[in-house]
Protein backbone atom coordinates (compact mmCIF):
# COMPACT_ATOMS: atom_id res chain seq x y z
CA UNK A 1 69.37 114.14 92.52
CA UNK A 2 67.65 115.04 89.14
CA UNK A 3 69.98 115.23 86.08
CA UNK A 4 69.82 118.16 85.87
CA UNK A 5 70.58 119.47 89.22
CA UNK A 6 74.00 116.91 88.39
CA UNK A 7 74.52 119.42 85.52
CA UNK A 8 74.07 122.16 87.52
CA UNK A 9 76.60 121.32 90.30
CA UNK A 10 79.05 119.73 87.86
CA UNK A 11 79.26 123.66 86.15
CA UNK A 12 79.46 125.59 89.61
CA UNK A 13 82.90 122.99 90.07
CA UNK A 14 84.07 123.68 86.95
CA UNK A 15 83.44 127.68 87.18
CA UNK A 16 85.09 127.35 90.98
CA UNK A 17 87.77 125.64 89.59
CA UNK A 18 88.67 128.56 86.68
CA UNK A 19 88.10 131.45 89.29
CA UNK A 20 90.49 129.70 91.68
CA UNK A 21 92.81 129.37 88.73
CA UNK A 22 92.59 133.12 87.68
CA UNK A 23 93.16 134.04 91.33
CA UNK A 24 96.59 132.02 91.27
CA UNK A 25 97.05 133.55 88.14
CA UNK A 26 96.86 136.91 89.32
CA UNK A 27 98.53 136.74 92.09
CA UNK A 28 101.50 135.98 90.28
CA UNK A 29 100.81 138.79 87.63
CA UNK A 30 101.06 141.15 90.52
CA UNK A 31 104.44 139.37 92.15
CA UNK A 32 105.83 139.79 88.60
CA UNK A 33 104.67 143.68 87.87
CA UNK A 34 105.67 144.92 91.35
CA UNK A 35 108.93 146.56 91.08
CA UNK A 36 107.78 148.31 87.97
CA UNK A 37 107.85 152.07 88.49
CA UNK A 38 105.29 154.43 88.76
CA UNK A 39 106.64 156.26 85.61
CA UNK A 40 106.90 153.60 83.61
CA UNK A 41 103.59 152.03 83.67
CA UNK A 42 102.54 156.05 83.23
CA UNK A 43 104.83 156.19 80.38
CA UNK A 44 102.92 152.62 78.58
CA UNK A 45 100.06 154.12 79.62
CA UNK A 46 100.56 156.96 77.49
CA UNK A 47 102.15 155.09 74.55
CA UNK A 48 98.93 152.82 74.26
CA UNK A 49 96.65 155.86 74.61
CA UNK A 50 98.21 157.61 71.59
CA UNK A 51 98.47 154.38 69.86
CA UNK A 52 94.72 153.92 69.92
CA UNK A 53 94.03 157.80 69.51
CA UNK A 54 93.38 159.91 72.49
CA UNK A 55 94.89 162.94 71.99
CA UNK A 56 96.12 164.32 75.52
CA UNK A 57 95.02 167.81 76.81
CA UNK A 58 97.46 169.64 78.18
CA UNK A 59 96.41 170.58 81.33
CA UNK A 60 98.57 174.23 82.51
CA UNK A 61 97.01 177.84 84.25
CA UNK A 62 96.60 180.42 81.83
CA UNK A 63 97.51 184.06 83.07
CA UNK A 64 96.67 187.03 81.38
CA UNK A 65 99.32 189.36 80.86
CA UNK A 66 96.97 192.81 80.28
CA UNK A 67 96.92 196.01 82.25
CA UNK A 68 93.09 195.28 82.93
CA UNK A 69 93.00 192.15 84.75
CA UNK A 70 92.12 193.42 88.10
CA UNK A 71 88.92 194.81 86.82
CA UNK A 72 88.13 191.46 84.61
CA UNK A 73 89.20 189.11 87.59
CA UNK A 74 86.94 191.39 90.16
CA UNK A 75 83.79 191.29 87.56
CA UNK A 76 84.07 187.70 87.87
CA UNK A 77 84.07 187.78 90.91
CA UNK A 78 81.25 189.92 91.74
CA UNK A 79 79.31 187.50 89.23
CA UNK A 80 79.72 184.66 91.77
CA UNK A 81 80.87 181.99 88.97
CA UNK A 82 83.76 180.32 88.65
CA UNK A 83 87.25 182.12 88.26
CA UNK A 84 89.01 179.13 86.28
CA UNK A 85 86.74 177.54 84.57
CA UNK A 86 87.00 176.95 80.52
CA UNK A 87 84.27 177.69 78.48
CA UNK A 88 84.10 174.44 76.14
């Protein structure tokens, strides 16, 4: 073999050898997180998100309270679009 096919086989070990360490790795990342709850890590999620700056959007139905929102609702309607869509 050239030298430099020796080069090239010497890297492919060495790059097996990290991904087989990183899979070992984690694998035991995973045994350690598993009996975290489901509300926790969405709980950290949040924390981080607002840490770096998202602002959450409140996601909730909006109902109108007006005497005309049969006739609004059935306009809609009749306009084939979207009932509950936002208009951004």
């Amino acid at each position: 073999m050239s030298d430099q096919d020796a080069e090239l086989l010497e890297m492919v070990k060495a790059l097996t050898d990290k991904v087989t360490a990183m899979e070992v790795e984690i694998k035991q990342l995973r045994l350690l997180n598993a009996d975290v709850p489901e509300e926790t890590m969405v709980a950290i999620a949040a924390a981080v998100a607002a840490y770096l700056g998202h602002r959450a959007k409140r996601r909730v139905a909006h109902f109108t309270t007006s005497a005309i929102w049969q006739s609004g609702t059935r306009r809609r309607q009749h306009a084939h679009e979207p009932l509950h869509l936002r208009k951004a």
